[in-house]
N, C-alpha and C. Protein backbone atom coordinates (compact mmCIF):
# COMPACT_ATOMS: atom_id res chain seq x y z
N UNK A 1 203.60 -53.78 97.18
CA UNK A 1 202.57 -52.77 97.11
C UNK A 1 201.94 -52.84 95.73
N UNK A 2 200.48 -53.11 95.87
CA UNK A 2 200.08 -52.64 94.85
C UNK A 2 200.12 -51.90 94.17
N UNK A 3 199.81 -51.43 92.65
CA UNK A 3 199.93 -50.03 91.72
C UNK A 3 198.45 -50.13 91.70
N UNK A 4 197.76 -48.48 91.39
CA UNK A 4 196.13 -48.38 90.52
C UNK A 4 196.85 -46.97 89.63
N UNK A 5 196.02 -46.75 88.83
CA UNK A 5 196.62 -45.87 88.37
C UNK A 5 195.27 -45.08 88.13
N UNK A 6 195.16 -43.96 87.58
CA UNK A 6 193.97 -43.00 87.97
C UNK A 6 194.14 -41.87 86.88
N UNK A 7 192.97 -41.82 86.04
CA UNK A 7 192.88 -40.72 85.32
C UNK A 7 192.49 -39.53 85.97
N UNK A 8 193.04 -37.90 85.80
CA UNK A 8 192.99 -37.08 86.85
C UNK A 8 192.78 -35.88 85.30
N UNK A 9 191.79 -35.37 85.78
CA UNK A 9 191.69 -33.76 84.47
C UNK A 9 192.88 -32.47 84.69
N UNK A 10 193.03 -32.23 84.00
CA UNK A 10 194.42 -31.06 84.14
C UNK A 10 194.24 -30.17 85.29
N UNK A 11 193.25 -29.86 85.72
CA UNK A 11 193.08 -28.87 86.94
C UNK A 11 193.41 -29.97 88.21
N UNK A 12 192.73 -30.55 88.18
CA UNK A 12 192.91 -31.51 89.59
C UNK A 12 194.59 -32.43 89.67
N UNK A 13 195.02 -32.51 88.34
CA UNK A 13 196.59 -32.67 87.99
C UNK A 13 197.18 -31.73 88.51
N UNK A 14 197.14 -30.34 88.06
CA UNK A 14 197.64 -29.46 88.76
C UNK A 14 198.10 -29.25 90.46
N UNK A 15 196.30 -29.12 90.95
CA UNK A 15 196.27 -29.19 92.13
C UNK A 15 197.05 -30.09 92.65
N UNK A 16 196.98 -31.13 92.60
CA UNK A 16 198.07 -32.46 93.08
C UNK A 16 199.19 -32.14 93.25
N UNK A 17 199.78 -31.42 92.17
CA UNK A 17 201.28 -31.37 91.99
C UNK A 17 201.65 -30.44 92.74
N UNK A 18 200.57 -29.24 92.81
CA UNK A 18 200.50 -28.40 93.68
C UNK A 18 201.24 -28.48 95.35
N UNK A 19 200.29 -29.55 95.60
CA UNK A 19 199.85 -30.33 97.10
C UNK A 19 201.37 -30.77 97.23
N UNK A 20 201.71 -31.46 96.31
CA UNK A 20 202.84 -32.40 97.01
C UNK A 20 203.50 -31.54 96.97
N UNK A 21 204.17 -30.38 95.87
CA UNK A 21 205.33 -29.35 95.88
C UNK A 21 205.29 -28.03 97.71
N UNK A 22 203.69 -27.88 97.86
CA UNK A 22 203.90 -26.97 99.06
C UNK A 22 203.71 -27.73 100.22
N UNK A 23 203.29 -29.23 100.06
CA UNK A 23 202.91 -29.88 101.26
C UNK A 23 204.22 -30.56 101.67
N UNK A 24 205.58 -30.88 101.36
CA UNK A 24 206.49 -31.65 101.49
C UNK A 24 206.36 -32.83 101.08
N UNK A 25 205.68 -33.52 100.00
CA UNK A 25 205.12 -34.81 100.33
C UNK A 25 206.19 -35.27 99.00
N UNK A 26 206.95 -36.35 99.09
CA UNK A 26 207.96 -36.87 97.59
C UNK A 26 207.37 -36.96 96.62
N UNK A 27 206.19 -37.42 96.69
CA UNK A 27 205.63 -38.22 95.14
C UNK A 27 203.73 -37.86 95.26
N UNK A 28 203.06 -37.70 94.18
CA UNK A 28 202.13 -37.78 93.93
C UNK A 28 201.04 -38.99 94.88
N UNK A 29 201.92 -40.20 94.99
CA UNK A 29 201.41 -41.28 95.43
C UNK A 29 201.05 -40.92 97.15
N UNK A 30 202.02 -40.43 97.67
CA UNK A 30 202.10 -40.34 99.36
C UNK A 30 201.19 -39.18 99.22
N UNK A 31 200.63 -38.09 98.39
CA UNK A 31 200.07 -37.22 98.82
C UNK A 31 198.39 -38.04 99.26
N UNK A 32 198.50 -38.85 97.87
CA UNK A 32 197.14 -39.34 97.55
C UNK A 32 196.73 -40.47 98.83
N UNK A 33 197.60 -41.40 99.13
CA UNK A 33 197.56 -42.24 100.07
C UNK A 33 197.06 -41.49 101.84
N UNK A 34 197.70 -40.05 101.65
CA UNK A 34 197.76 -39.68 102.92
C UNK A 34 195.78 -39.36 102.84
N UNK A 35 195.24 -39.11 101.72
CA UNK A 35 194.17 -38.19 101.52
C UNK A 35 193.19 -39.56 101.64
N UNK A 36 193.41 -40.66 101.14
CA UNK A 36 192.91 -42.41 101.42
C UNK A 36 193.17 -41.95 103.10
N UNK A 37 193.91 -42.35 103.70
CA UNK A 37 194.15 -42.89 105.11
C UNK A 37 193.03 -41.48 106.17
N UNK A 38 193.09 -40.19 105.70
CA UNK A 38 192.16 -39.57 106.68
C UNK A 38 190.76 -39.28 106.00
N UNK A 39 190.21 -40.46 104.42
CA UNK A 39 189.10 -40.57 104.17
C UNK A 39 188.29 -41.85 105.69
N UNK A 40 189.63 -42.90 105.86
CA UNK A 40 189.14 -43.98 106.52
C UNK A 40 188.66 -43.72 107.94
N UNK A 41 189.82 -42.31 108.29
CA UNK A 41 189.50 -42.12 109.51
C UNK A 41 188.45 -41.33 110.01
N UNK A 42 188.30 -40.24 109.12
CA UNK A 42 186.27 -39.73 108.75
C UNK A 42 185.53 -40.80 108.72
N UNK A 43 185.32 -41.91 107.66
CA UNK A 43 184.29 -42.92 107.70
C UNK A 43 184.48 -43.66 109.63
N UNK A 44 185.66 -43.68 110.10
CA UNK A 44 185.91 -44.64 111.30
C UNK A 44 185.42 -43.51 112.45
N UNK A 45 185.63 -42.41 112.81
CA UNK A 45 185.20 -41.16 113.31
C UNK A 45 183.28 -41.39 112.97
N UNK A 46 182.90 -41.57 111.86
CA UNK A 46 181.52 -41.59 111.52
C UNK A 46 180.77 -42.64 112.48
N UNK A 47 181.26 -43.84 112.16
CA UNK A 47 180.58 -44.91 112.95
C UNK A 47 180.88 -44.83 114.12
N UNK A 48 181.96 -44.37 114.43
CA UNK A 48 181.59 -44.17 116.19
C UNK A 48 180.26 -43.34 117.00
N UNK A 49 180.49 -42.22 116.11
CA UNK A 49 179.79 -41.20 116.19
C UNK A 49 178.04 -42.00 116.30
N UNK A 50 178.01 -42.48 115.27
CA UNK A 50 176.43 -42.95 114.62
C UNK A 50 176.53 -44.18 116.32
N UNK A 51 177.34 -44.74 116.29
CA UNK A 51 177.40 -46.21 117.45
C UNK A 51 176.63 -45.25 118.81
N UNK A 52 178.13 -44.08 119.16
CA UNK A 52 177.27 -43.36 120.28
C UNK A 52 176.15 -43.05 120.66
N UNK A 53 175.62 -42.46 119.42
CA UNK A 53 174.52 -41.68 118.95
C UNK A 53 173.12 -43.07 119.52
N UNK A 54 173.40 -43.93 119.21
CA UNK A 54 172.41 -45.12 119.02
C UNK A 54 172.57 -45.69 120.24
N UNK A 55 173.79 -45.47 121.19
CA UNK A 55 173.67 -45.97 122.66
C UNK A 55 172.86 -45.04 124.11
N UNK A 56 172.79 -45.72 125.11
CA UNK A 56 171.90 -45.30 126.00
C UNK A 56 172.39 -44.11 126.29
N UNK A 57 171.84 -43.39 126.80
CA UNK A 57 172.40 -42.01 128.09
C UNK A 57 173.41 -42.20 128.80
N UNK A 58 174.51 -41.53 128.63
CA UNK A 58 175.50 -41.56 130.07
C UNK A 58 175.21 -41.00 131.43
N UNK A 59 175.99 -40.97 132.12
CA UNK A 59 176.03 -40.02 133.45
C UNK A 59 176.33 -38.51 133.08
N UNK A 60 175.39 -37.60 133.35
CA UNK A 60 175.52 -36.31 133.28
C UNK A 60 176.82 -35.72 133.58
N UNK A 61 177.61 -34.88 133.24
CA UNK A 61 178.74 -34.57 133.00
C UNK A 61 178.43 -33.31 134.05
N UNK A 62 178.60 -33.33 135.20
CA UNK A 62 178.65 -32.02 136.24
C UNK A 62 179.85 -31.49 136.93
N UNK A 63 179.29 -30.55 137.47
CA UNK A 63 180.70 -30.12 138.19
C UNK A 63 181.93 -30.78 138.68
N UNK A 64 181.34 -31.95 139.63
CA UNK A 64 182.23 -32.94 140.62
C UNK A 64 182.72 -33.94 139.19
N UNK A 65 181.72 -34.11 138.51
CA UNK A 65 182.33 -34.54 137.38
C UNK A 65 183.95 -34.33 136.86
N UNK A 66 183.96 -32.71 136.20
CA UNK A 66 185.21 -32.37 135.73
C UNK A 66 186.09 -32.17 136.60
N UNK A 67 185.52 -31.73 138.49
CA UNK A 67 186.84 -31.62 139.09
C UNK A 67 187.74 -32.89 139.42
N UNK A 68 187.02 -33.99 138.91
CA UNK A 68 187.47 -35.41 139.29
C UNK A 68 188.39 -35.65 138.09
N UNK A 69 187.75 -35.02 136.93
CA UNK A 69 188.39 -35.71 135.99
C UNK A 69 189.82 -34.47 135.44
N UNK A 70 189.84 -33.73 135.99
CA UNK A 70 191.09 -32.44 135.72
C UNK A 70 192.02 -33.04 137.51
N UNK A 71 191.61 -33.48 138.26
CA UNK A 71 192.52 -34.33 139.44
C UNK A 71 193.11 -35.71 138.81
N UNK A 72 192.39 -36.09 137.70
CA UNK A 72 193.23 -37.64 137.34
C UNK A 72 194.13 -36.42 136.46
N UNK A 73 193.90 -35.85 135.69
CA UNK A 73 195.27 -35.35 134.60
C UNK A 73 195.87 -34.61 135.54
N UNK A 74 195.13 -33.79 136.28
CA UNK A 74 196.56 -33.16 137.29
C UNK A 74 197.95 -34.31 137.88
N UNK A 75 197.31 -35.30 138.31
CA UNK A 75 197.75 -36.92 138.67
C UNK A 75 198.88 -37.85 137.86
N UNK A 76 197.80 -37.49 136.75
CA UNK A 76 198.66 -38.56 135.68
C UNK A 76 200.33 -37.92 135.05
N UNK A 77 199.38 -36.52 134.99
CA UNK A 77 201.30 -35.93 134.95
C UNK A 77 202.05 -35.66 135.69
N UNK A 78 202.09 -36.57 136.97
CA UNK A 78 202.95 -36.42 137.77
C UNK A 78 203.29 -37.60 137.95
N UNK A 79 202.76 -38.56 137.15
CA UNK A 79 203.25 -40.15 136.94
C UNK A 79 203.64 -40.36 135.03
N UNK A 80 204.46 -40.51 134.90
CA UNK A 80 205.12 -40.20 133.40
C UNK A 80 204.39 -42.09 132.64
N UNK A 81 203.31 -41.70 131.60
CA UNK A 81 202.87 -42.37 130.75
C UNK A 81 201.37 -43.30 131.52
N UNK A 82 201.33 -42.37 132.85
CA UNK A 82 199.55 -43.16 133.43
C UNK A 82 198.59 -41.65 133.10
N UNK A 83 197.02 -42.16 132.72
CA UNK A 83 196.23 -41.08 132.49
C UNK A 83 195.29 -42.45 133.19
């Protein structure tokens, strides 16, 4: 594993120490890593979003719609690990 190391101002030091002492987290590092890993998943959440956004029209989402689709989950949990 790589090291970076990071200058941090006494308030945002604080806060940190804060984070890891009420969040359960061991070390400064896992707090920070965890706060990296759900920056990636916002940016990865984003481009989907923007991808959708930029694709055609779906099929209208209607009634027969959801009763079809609440009959597959009624379904699937009665088959252990199919959706």
């Amino acid at each position: 594993m790589t090291t970076m190391n990071i200058s941090l101002p006494d308030t945002l030091k604080s806060f940190v120490d804060e984070q890891v002492n009420q969040r359960g987290y061991g070390t400064s590092s896992e707090y920070v890593r965890e706060l990296i890993r759900k920056d990636q998943d916002r940016q990865r959440l984003r481009e989907l979003l923007l991808e959708g956004a930029k694709s055609a029209p779906g099929q209208a989402a209607t009634a027969p719609y959801f009763d079809g689709l609440r009959e597959r989950v009624l379904t699937a949990g009665k088959r252990p690990g199919k959706l």
